[in-house]
C-alpha atoms as a PDB file:
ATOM      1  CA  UNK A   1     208.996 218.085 221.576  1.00  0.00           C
ATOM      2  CA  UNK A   2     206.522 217.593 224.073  1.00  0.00           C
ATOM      3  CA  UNK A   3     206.899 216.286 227.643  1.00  0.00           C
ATOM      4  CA  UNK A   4     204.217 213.566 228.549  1.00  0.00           C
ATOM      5  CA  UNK A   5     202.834 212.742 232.179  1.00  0.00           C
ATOM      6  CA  UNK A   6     201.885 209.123 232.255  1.00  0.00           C
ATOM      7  CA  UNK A   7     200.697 208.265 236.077  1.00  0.00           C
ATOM      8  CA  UNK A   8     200.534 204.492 237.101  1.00  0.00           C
ATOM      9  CA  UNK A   9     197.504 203.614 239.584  1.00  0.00           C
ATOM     10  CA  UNK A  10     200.447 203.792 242.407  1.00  0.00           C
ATOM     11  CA  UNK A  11     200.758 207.539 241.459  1.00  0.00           C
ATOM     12  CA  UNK A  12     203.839 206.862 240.242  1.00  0.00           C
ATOM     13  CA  UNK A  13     204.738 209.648 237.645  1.00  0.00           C
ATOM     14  CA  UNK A  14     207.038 208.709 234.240  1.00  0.00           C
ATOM     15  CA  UNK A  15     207.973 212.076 232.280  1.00  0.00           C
ATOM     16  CA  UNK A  16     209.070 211.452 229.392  1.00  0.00           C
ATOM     17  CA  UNK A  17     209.362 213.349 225.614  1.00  0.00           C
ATOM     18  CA  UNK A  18     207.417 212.867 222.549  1.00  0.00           C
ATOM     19  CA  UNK A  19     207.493 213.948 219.162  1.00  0.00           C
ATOM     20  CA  UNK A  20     204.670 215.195 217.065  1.00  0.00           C
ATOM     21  CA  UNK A  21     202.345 212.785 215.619  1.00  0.00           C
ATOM     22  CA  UNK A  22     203.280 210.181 218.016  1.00  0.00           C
ATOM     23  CA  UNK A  23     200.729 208.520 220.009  1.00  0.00           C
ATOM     24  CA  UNK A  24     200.577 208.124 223.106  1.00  0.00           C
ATOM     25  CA  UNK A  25     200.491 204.377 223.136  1.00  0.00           C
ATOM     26  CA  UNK A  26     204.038 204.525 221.025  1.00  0.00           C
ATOM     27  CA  UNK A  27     205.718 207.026 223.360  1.00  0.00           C
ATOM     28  CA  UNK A  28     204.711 204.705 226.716  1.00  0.00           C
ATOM     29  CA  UNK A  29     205.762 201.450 224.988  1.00  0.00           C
ATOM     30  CA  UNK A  30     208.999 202.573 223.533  1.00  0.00           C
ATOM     31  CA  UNK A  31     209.674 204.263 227.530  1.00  0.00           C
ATOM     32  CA  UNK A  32     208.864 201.104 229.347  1.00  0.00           C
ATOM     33  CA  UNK A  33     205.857 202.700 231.015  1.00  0.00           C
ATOM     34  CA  UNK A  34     204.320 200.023 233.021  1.00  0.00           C
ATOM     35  CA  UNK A  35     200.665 198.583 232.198  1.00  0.00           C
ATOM     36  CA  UNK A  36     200.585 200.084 228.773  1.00  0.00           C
ATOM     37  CA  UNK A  37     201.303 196.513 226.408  1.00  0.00           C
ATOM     38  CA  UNK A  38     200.369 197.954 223.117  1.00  0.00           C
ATOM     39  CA  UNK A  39     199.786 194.645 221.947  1.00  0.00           C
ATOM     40  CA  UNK A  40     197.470 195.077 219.451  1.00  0.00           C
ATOM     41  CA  UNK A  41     199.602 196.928 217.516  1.00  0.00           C
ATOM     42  CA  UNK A  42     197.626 200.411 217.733  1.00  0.00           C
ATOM     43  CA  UNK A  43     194.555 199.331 216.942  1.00  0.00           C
ATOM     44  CA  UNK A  44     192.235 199.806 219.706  1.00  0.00           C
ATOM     45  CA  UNK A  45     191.644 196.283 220.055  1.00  0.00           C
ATOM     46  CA  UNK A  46     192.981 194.788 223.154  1.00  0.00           C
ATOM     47  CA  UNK A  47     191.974 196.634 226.033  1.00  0.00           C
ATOM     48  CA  UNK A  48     195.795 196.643 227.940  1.00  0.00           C
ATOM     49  CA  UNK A  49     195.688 200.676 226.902  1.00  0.00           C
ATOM     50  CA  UNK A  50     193.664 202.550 229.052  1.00  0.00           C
ATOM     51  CA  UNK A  51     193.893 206.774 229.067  1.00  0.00           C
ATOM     52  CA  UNK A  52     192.410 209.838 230.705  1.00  0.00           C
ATOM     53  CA  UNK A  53     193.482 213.565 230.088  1.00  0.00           C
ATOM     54  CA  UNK A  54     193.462 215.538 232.900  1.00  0.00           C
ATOM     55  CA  UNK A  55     191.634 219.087 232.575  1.00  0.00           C
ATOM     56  CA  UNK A  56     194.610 221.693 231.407  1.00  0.00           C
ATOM     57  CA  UNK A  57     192.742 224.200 233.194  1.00  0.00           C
ATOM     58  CA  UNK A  58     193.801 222.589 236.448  1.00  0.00           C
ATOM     59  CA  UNK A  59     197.698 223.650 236.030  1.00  0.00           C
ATOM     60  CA  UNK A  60     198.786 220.099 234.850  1.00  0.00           C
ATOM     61  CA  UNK A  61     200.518 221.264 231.890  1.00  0.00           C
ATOM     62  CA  UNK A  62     202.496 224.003 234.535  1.00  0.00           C
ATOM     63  CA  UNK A  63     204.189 220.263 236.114  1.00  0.00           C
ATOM     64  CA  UNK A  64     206.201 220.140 233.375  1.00  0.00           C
END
C-alpha cells in the first residue's frame, strides 16, 4: 500500500492509501479529494485532472 499526498491550491493536504496499479485519478475520486472530477472516465480528455510530482529528492516521500 502506498500513502498518497494530494495538495489542494489552499495547501490543504489529503493523505490517503492506494493500492498498486491504481491511478492516481481513481485513488482522489474514490477519497473525495476536491478539484479532481475524473469525468472523463480516465481518459485524459477533460482537463478537471491536473498533477505535478514533487522531486523525491526533496524529502517529500519522508512526510509520510
Amino acid at each position: 500500500m502506498a500513502k498518497i499526498i494530494y495538495i489542494e491550491f489552499n495547501g490543504t493536504e489529503h493523505t490517503v492509501d492506494a493500492s498498486p496499479g491504481e491511478t492516481l485519478m481513481t485513488v482522489a475520486v474514490r477519497n473525495n479529494i476536491l478539484g479532481i472530477a475524473g469525468d472523463c472516465g480516465e481518459n485524459c480528455a477533460c482537463a478537471t485532472c491536473h498533477l505535478y510530482v514533487g522531486d523525491l529528492s526533496e524529502g517529500a516521500a519522508d512526510r509520510a
